[in-house]
PDB file of N, CA and C in Angstrom:
ATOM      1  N   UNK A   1      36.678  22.419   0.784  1.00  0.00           N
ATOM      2  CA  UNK A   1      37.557  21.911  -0.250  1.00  0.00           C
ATOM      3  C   UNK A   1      38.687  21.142   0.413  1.00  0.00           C
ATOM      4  N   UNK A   2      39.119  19.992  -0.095  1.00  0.00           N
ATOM      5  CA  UNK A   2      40.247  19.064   0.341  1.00  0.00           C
ATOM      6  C   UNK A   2      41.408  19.941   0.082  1.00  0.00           C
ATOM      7  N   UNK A   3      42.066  19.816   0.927  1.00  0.00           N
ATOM      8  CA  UNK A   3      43.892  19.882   0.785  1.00  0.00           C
ATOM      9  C   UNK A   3      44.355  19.982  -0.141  1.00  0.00           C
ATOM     10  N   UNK A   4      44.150  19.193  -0.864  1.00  0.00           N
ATOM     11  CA  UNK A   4      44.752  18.568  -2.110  1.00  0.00           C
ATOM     12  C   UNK A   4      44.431  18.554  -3.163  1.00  0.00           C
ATOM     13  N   UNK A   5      43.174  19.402  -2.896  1.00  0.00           N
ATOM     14  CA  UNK A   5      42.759  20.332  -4.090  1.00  0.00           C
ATOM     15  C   UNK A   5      41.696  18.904  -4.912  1.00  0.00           C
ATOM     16  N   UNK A   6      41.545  18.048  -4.828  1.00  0.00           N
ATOM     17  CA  UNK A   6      40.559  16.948  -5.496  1.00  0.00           C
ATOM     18  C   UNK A   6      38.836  17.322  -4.229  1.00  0.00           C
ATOM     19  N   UNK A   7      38.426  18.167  -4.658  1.00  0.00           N
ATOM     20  CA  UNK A   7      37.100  18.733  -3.970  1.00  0.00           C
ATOM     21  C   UNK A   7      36.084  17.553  -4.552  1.00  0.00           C
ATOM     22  N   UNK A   8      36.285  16.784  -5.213  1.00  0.00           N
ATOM     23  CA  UNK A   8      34.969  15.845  -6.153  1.00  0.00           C
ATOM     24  C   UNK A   8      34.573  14.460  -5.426  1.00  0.00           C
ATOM     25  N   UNK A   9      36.231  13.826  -4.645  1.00  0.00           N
ATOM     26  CA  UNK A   9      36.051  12.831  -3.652  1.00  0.00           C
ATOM     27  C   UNK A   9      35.530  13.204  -2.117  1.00  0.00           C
ATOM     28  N   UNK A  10      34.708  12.527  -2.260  1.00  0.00           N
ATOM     29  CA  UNK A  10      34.072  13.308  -0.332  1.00  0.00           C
ATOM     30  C   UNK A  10      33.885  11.415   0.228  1.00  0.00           C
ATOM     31  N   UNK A  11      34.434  10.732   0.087  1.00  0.00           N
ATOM     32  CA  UNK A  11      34.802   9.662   0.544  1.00  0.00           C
ATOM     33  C   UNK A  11      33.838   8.654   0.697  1.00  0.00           C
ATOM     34  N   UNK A  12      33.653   7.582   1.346  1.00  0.00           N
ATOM     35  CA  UNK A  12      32.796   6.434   1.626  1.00  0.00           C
ATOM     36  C   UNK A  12      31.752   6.972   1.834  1.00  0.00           C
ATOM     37  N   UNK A  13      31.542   7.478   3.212  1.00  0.00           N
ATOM     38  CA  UNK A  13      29.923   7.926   3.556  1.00  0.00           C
ATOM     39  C   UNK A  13      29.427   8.647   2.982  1.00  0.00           C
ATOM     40  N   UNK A  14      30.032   9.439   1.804  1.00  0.00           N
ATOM     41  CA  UNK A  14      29.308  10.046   1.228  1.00  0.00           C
ATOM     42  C   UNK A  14      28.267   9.344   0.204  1.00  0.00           C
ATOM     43  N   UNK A  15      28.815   8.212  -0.645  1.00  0.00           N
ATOM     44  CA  UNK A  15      28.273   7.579  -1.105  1.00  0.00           C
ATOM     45  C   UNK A  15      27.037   6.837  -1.018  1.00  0.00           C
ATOM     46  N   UNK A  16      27.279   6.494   0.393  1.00  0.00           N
ATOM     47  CA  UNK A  16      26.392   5.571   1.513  1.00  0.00           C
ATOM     48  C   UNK A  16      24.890   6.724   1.902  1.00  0.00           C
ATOM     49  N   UNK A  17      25.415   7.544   1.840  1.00  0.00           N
ATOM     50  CA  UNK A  17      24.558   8.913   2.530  1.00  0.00           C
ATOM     51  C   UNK A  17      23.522   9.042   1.290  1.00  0.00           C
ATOM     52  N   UNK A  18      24.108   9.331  -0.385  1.00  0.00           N
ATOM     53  CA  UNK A  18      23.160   9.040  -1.590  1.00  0.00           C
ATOM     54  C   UNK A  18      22.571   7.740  -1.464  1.00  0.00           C
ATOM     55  N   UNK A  19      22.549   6.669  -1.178  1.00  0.00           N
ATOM     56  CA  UNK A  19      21.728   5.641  -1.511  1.00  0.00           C
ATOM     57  C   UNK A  19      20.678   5.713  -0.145  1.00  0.00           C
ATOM     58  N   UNK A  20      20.973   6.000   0.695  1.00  0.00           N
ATOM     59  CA  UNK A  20      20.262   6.037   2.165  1.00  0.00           C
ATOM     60  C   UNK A  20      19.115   7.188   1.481  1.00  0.00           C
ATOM     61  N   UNK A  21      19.850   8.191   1.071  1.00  0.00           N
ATOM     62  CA  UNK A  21      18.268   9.531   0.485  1.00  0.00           C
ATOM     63  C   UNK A  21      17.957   9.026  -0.521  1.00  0.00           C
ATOM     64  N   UNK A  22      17.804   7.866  -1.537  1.00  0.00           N
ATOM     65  CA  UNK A  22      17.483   7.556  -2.430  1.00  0.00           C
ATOM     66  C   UNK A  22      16.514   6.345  -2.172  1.00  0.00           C
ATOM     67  N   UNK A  23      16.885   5.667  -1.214  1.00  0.00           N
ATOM     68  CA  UNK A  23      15.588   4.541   0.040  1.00  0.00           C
ATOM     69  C   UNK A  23      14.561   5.355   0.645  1.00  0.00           C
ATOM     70  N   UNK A  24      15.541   6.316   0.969  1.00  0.00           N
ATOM     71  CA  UNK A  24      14.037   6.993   1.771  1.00  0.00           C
ATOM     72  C   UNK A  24      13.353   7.937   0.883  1.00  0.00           C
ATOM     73  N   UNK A  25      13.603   8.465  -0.177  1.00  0.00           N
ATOM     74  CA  UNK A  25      12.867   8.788  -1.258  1.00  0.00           C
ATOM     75  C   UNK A  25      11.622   8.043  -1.460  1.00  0.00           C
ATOM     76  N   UNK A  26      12.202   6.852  -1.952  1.00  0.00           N
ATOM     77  CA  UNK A  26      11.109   5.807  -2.130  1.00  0.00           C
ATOM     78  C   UNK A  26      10.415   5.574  -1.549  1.00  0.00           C
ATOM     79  N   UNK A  27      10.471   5.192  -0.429  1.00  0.00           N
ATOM     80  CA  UNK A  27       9.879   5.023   0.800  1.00  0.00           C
ATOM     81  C   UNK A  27       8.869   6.770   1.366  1.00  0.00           C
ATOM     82  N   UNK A  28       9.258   7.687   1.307  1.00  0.00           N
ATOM     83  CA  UNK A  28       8.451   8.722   1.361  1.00  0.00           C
ATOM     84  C   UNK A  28       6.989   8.728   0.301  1.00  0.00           C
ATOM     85  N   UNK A  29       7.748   8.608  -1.004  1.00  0.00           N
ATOM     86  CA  UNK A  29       7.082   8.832  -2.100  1.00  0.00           C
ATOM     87  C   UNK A  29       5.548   7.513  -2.118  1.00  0.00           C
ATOM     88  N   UNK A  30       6.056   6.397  -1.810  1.00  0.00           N
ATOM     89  CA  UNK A  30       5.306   5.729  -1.624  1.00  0.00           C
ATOM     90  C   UNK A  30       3.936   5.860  -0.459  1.00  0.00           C
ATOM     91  N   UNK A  31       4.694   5.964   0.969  1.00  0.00           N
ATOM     92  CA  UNK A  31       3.688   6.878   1.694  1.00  0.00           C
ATOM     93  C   UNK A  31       3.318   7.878   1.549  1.00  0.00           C
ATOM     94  N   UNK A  32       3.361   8.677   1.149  1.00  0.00           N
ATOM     95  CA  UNK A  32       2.293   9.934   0.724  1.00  0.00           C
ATOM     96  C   UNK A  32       1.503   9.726  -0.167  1.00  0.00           C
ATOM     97  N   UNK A  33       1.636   9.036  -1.295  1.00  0.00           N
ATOM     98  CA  UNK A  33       0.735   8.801  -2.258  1.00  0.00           C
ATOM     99  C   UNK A  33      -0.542   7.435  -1.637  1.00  0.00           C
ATOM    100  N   UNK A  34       0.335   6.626  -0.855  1.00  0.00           N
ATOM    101  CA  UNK A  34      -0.992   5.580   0.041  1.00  0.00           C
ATOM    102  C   UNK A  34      -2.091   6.646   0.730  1.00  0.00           C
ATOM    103  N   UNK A  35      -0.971   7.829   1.389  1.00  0.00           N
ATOM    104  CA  UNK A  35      -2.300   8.403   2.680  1.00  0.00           C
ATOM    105  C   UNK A  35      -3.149   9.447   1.728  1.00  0.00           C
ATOM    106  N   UNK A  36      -2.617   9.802   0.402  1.00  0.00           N
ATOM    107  CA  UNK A  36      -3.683  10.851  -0.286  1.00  0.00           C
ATOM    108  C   UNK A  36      -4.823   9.866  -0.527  1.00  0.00           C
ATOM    109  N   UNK A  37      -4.331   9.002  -0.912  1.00  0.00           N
ATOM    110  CA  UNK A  37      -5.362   7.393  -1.951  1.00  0.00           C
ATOM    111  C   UNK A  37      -6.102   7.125  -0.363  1.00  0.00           C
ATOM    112  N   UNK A  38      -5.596   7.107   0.959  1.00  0.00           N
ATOM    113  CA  UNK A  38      -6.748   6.529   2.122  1.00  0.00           C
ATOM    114  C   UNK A  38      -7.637   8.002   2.151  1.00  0.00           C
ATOM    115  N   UNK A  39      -7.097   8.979   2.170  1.00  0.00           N
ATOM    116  CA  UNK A  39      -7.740  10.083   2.832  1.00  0.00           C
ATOM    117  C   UNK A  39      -8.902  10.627   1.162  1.00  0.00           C
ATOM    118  N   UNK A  40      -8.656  10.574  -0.261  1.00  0.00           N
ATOM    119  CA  UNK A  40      -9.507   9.891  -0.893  1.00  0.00           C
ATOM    120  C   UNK A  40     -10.786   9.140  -0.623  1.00  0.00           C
ATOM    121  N   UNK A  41     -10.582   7.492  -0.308  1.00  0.00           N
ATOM    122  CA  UNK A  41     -11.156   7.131  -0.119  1.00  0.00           C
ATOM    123  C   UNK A  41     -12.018   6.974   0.865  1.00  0.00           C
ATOM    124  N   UNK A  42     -12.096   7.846   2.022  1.00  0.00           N
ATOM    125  CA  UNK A  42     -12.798   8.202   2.952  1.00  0.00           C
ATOM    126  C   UNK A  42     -14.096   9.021   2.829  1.00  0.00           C
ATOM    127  N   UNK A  43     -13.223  10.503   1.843  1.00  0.00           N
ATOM    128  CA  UNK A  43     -13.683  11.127   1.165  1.00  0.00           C
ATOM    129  C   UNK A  43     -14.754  10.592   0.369  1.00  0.00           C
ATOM    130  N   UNK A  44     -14.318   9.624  -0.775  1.00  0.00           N
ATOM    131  CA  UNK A  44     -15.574   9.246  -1.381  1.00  0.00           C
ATOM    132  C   UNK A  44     -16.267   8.023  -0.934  1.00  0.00           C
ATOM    133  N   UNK A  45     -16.025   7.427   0.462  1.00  0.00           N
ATOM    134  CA  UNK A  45     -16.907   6.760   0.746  1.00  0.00           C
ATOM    135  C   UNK A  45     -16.286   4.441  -0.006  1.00  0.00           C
ATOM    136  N   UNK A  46     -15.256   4.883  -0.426  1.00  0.00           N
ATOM    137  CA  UNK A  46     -14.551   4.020  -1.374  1.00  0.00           C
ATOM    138  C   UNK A  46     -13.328   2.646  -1.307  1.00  0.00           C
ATOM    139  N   UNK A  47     -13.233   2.905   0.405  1.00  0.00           N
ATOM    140  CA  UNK A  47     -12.397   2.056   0.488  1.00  0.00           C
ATOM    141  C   UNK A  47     -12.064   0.452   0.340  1.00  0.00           C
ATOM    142  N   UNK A  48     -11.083   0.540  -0.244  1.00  0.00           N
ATOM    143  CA  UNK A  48      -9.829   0.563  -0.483  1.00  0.00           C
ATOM    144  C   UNK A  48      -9.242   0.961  -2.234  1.00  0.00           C
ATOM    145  N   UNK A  49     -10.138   1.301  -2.717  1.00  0.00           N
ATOM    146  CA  UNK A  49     -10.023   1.744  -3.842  1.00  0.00           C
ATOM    147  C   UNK A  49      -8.671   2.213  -4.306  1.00  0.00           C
ATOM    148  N   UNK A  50      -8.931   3.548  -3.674  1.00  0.00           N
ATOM    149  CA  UNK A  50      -7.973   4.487  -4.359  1.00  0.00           C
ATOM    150  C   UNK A  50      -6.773   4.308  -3.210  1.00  0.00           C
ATOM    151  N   UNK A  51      -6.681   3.792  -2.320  1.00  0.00           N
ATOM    152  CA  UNK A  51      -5.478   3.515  -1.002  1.00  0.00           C
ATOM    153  C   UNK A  51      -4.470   2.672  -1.834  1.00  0.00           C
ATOM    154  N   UNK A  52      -5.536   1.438  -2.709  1.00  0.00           N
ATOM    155  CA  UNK A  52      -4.577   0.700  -3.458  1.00  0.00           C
ATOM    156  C   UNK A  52      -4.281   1.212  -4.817  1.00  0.00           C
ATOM    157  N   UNK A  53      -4.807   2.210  -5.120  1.00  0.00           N
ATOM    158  CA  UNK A  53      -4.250   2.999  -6.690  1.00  0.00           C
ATOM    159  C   UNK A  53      -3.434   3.849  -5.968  1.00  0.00           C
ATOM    160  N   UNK A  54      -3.162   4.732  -5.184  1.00  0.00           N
ATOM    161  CA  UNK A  54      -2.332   5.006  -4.660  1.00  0.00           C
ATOM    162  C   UNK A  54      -0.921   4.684  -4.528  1.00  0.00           C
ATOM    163  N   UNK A  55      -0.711   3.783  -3.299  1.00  0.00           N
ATOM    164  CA  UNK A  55       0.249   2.691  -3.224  1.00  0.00           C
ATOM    165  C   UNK A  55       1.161   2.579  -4.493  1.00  0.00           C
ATOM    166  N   UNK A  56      -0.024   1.380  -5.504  1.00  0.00           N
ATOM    167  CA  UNK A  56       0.859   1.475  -7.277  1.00  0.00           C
ATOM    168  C   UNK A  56       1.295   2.640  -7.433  1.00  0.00           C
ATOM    169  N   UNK A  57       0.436   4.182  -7.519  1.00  0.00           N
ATOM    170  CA  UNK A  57       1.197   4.797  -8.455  1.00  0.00           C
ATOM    171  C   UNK A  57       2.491   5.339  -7.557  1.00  0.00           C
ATOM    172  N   UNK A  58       2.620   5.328  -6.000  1.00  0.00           N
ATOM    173  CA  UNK A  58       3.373   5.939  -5.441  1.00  0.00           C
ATOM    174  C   UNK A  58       4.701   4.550  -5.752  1.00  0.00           C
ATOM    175  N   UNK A  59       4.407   3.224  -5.414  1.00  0.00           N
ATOM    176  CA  UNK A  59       5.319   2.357  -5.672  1.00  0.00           C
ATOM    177  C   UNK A  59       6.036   2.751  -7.746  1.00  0.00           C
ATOM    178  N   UNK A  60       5.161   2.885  -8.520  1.00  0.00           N
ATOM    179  CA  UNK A  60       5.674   3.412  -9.687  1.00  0.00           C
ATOM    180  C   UNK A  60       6.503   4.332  -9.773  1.00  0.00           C
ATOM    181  N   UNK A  61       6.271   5.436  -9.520  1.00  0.00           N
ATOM    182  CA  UNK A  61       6.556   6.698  -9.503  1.00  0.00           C
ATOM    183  C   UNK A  61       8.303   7.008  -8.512  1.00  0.00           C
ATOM    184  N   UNK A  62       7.987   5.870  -7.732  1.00  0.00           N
ATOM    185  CA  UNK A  62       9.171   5.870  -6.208  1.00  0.00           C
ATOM    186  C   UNK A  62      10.409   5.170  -7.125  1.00  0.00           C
ATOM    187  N   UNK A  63       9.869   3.722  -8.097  1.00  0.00           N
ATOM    188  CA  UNK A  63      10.460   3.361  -9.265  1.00  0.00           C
ATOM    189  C   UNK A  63      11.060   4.286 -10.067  1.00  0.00           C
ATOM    190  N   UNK A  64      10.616   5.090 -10.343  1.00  0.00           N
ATOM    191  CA  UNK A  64      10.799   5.355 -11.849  1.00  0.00           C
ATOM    192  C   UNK A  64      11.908   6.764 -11.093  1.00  0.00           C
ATOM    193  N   UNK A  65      11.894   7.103  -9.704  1.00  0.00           N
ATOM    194  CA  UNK A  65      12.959   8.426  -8.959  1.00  0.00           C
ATOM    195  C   UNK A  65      13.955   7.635  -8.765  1.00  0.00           C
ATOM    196  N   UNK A  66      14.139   6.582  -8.769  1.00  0.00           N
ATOM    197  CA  UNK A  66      15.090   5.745  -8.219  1.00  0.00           C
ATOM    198  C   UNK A  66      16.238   5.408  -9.056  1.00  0.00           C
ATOM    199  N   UNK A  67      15.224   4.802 -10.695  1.00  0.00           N
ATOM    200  CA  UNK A  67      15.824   4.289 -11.836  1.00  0.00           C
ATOM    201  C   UNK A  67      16.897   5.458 -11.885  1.00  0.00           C
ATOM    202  N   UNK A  68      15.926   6.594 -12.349  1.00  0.00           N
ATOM    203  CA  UNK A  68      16.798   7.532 -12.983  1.00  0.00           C
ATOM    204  C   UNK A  68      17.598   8.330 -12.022  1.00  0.00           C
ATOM    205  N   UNK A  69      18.271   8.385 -10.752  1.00  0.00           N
ATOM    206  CA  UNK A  69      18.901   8.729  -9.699  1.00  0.00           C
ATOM    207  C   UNK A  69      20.171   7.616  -9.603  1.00  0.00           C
ATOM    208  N   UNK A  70      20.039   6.350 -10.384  1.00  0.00           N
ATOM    209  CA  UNK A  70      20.975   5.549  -9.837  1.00  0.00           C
ATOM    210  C   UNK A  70      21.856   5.720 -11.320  1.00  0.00           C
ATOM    211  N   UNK A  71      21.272   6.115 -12.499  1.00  0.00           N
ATOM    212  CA  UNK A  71      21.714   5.659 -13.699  1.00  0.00           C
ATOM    213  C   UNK A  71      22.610   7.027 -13.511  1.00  0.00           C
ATOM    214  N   UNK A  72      21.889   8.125 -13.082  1.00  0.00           N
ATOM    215  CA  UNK A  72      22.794   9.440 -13.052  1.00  0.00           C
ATOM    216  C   UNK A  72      24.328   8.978 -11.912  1.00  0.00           C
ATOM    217  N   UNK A  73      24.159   8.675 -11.278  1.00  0.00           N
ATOM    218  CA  UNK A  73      24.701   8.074 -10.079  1.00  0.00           C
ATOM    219  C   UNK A  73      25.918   6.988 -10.591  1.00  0.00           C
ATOM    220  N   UNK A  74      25.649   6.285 -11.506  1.00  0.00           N
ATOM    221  CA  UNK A  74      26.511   5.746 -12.541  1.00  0.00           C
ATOM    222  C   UNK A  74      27.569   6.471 -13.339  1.00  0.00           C
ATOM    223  N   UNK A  75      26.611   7.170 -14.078  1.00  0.00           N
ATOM    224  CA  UNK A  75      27.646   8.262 -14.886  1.00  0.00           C
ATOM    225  C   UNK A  75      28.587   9.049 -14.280  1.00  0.00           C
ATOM    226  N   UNK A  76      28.551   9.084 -13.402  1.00  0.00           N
ATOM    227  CA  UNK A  76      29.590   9.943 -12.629  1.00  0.00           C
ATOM    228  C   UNK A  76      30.620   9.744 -11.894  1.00  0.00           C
TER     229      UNK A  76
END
């Protein structure tokens, strides 16, 4: 807790520190959903099938953690 009793400001980098875990969110979310969709398509013999349904839904999905992380991120 600050000094000064305002515990809610944690300053610049803190800010910087939410958008940095909110890139690499995306960026996670997106790779894991490519290597399930390659390791899939290995599986069924299918490539690039599901590597590239993958990808989309992980690029969607990485979208749609982001949207709603920044809008909360707003409100506050």
């Amino acid at each position: 807790m600050a000094a000064d009793g305002n515990s809610g400001d944690r300053g610049p980098g803190a800010s910087y520190a939410r958008y940095i875990g909110v890139g690499f969110t995306f960026v996670l979310t997106l790779g894991i959903a490519g290597v399930i969709g390659f390791f899939v398509d290995r599986w069924l013999g299918t490539l690039p099938l599901f590597l590239l349904a993958g990808l989309v839904l992980g690029f969607a999905g990485g979208l749609y953690y982001v949207y709603g992380i920044l809008r909360r991120m707003e409100n506050e």
